[in-house]
C-alpha atoms as a PDB file:
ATOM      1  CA  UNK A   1     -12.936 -29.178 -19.277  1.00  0.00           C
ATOM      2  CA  UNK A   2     -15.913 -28.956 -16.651  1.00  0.00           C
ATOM      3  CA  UNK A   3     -18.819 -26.800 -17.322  1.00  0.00           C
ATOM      4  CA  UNK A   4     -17.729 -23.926 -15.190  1.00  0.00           C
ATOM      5  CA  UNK A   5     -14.460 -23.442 -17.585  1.00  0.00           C
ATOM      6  CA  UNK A   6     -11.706 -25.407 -15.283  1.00  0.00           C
ATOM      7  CA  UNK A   7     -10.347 -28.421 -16.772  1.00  0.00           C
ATOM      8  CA  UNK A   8     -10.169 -31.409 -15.342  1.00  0.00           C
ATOM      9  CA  UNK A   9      -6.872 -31.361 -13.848  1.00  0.00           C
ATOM     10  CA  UNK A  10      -7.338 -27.777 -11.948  1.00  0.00           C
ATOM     11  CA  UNK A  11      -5.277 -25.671 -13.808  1.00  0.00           C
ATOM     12  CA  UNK A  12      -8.345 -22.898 -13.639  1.00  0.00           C
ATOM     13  CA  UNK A  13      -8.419 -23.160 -10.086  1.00  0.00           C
ATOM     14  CA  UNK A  14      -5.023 -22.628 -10.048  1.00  0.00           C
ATOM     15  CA  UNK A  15      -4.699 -19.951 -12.002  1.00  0.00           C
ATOM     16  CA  UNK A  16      -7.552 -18.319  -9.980  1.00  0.00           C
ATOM     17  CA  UNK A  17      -5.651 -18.995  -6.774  1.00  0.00           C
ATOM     18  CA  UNK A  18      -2.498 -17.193  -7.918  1.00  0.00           C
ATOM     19  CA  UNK A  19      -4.396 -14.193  -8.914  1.00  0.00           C
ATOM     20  CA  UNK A  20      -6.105 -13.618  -5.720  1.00  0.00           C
ATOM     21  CA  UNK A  21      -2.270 -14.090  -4.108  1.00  0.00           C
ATOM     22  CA  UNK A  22      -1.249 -11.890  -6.456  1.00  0.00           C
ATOM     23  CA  UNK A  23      -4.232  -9.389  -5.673  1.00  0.00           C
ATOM     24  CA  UNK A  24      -3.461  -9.852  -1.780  1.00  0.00           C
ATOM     25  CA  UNK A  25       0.319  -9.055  -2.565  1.00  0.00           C
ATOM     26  CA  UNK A  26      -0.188  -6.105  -4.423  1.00  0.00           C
ATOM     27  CA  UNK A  27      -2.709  -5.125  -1.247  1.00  0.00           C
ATOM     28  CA  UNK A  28       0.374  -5.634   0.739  1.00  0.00           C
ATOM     29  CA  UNK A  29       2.621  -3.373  -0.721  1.00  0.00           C
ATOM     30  CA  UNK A  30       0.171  -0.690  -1.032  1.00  0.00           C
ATOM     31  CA  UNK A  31      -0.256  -0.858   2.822  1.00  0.00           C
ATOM     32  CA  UNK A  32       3.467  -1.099   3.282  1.00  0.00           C
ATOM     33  CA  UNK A  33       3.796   2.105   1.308  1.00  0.00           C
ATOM     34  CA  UNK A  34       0.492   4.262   2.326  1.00  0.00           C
ATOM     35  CA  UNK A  35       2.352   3.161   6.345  1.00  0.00           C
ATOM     36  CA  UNK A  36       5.700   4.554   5.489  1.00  0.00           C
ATOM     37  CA  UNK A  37       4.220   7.895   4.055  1.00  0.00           C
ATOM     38  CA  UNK A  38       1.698   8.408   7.172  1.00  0.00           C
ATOM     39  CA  UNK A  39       4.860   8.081   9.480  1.00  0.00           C
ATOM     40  CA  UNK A  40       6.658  10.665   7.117  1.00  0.00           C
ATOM     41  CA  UNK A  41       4.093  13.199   7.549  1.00  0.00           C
ATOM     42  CA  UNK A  42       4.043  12.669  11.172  1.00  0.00           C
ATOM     43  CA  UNK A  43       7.634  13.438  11.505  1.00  0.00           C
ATOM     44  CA  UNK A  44       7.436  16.410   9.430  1.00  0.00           C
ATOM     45  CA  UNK A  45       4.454  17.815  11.187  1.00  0.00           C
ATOM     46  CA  UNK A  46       5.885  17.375  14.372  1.00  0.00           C
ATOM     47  CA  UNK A  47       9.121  18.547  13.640  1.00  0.00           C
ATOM     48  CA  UNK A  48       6.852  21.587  12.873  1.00  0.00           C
ATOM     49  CA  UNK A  49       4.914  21.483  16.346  1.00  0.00           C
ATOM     50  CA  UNK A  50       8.112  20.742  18.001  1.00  0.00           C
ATOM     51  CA  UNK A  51       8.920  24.710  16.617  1.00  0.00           C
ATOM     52  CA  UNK A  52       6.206  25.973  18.078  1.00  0.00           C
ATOM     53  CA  UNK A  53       6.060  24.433  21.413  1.00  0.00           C
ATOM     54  CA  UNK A  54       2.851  22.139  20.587  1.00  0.00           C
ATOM     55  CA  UNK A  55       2.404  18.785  21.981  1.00  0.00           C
ATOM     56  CA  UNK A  56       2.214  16.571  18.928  1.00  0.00           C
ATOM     57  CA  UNK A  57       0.774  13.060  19.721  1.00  0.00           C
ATOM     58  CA  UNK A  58       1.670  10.509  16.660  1.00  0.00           C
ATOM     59  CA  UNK A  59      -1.380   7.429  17.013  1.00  0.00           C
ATOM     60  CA  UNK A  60      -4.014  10.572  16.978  1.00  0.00           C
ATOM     61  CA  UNK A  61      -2.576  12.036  13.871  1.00  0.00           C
ATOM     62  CA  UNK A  62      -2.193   8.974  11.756  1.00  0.00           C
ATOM     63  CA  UNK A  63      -6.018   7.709  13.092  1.00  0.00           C
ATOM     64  CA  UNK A  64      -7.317  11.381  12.064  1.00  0.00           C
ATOM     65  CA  UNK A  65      -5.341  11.131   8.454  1.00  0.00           C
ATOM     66  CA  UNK A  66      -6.656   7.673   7.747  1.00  0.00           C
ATOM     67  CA  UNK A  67     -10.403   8.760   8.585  1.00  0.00           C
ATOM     68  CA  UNK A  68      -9.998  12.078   6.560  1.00  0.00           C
ATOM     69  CA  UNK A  69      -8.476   9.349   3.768  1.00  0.00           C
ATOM     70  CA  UNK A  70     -11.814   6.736   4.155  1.00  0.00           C
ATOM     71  CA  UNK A  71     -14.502   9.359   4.655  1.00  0.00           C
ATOM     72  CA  UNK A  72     -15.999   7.415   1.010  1.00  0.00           C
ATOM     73  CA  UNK A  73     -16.312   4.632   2.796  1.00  0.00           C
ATOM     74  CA  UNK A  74     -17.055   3.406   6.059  1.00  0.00           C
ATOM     75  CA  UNK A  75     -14.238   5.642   8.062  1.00  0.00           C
ATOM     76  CA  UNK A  76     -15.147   3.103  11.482  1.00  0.00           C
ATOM     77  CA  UNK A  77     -14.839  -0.221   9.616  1.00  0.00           C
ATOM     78  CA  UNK A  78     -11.749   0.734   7.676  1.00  0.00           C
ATOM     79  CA  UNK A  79     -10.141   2.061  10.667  1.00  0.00           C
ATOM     80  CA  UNK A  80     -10.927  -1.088  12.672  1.00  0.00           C
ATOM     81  CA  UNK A  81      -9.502  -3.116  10.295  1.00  0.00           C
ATOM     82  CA  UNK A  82      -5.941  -0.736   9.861  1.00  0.00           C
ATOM     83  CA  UNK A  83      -5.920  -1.428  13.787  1.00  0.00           C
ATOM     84  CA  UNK A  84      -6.542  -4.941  13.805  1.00  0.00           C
ATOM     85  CA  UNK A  85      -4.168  -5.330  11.015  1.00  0.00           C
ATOM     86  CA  UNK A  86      -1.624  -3.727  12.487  1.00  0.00           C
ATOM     87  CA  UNK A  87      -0.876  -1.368  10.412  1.00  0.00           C
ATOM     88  CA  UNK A  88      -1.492   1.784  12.345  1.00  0.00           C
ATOM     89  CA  UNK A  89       0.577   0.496  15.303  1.00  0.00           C
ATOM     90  CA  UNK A  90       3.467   0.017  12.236  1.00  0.00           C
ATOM     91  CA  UNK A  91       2.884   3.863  11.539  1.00  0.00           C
ATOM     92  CA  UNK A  92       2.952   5.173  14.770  1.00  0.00           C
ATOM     93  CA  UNK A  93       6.762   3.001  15.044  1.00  0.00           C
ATOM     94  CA  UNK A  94       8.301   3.663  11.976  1.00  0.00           C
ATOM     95  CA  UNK A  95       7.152   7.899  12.720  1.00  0.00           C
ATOM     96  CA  UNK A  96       8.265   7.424  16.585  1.00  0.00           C
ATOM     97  CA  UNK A  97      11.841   5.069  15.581  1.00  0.00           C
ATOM     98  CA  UNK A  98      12.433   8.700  12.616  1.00  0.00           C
ATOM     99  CA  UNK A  99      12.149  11.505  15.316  1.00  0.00           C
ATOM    100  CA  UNK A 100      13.666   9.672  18.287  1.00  0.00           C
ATOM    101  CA  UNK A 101      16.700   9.270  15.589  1.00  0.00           C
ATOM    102  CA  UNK A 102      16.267  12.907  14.884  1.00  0.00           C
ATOM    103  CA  UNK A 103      16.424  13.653  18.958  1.00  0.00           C
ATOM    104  CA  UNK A 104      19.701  11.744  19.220  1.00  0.00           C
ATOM    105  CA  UNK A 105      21.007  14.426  15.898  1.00  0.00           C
END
């Protein structure tokens, strides 16, 4: 075993490996779940706009909802990333894909 705790053979830096994949995969799914709820409560609330003759544009209300969610941190940065990530645009589709469904009810 080296000085910094990994034996010789790597098993530490394997194990560390795994648990930042494991880290990053739990990220994931969190992302994957916080993007199906924000396109949930952009169907409801336009369902809810749609009753009272209000234009209801999706993007704005899942960029406002995010920067109400990240006001601890840097609201800019974290929606920057969301965007570059992708996951807003994923949002935005899976709330769009729910009420054009809805229309065709």
């Amino acid at each position: 075993m080296s000085s910094t705790g990994e034996r010789s053979d790597g098993v530490g830096r394997d194990q560390g490996e795994r648990a930042e994949q494991e880290r990053e995969l739990s990220a994931r799914f969190q992302l994957a779940e916080a993007e199906h709820v924000l396109a949930a409560e952009a169907v409801l609330l336009s369902g809810l706009f749609r009753k009272l003759d209000l234009p209801f544009d999706t993007l704005t209300f899942v960029a406002v909802r995010i920067l109400e969610a990240s006001m601890d941190t840097d609201p800019l940065d974290t929606l920057s990333w969301l965007l570059d990530d992708g996951a807003i645009d994923r949002s935005v589709a899976l709330a769009e894909a729910q009420l054009a469904s809805s229309d065709d009810d």
